[in-house]
Protein backbone atom coordinates (compact mmCIF):
# COMPACT_ATOMS: atom_id res chain seq x y z
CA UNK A 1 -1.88 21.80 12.51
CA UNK A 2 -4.41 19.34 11.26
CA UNK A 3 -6.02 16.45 13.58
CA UNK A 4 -4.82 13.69 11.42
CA UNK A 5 -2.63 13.08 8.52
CA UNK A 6 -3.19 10.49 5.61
CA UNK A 7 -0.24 9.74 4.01
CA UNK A 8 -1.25 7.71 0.55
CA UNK A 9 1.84 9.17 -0.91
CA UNK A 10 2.82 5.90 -3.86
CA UNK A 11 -0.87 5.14 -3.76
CA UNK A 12 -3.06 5.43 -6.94
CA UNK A 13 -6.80 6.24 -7.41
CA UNK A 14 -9.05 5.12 -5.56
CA UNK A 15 -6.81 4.65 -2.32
CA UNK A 16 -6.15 7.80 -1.33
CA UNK A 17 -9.83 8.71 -1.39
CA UNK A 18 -10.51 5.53 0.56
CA UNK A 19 -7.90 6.25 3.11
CA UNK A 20 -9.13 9.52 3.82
CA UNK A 21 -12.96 8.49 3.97
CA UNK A 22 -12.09 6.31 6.96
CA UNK A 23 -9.59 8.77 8.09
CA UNK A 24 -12.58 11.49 8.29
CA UNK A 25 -14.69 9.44 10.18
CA UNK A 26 -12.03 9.30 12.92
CA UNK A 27 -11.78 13.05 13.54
CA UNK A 28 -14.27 15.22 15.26
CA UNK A 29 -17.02 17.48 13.26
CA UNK A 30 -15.31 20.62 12.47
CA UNK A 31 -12.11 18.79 12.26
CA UNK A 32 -9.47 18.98 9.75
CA UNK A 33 -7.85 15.99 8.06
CA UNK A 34 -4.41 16.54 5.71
CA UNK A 35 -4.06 14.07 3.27
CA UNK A 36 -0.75 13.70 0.65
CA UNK A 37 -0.55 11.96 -2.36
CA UNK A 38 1.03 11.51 -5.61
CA UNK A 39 -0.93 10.78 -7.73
CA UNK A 40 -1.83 13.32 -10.47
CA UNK A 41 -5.30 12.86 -10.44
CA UNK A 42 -5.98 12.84 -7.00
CA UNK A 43 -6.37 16.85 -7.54
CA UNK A 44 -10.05 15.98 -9.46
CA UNK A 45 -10.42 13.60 -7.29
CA UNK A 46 -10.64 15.62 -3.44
CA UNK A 47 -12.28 18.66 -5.12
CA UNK A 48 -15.34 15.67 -5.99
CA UNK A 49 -14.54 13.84 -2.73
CA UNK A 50 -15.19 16.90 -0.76
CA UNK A 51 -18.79 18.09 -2.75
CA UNK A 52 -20.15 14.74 -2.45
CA UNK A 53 -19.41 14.28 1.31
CA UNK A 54 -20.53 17.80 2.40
CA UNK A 55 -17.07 18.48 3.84
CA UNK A 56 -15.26 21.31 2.64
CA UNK A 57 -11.32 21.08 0.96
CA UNK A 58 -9.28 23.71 2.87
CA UNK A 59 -6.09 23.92 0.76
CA UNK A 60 -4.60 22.16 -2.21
CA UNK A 61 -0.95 22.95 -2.39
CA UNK A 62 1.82 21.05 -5.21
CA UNK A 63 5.23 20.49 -3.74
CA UNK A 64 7.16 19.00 -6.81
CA UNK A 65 5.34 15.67 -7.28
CA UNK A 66 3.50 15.92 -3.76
CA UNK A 67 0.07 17.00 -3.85
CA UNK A 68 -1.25 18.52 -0.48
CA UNK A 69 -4.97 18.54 0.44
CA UNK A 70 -6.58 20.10 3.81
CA UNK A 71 -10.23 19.27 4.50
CA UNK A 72 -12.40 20.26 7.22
CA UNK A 73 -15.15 17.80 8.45
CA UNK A 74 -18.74 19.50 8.35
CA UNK A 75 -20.40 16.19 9.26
């Protein structure tokens, strides 16, 4: 169970990553946020989003064309 789910599912680069920077700044510090998407690149994209921010990307999981990413808020 994650504290809050972004669903950019139709949504192309950079809006996912957008979403889920606001979307992270809504949960609590040691939070986790789950984001889906389908967008191909949006793999590349979380495993950046989460080095740059300091936060830390939980699980990345492909369900036929749904991507699945789990990130936990270090700050």
């Amino acid at each position: 169970m994650t504290d809050k789910t972004v669903d950019a599912r139709g949504l192309n680069c950079p809006l996912p990553i957008l979403r889920a920077r606001k979307a992270m700044n809504e949960i609590p510090v040691g939070g986790t946020l789950e984001v889906l998407s389908t967008d191909p690149g949006s793999k590349a994209d979380f495993a950046a989003f989460a080095r740059q921010t300091g936060n830390e990307l939980l699980s990345s999981e492909q369900a036929g064309d749904c991507y699945r990413y789990v990130l936990r808020r270090n700050g």
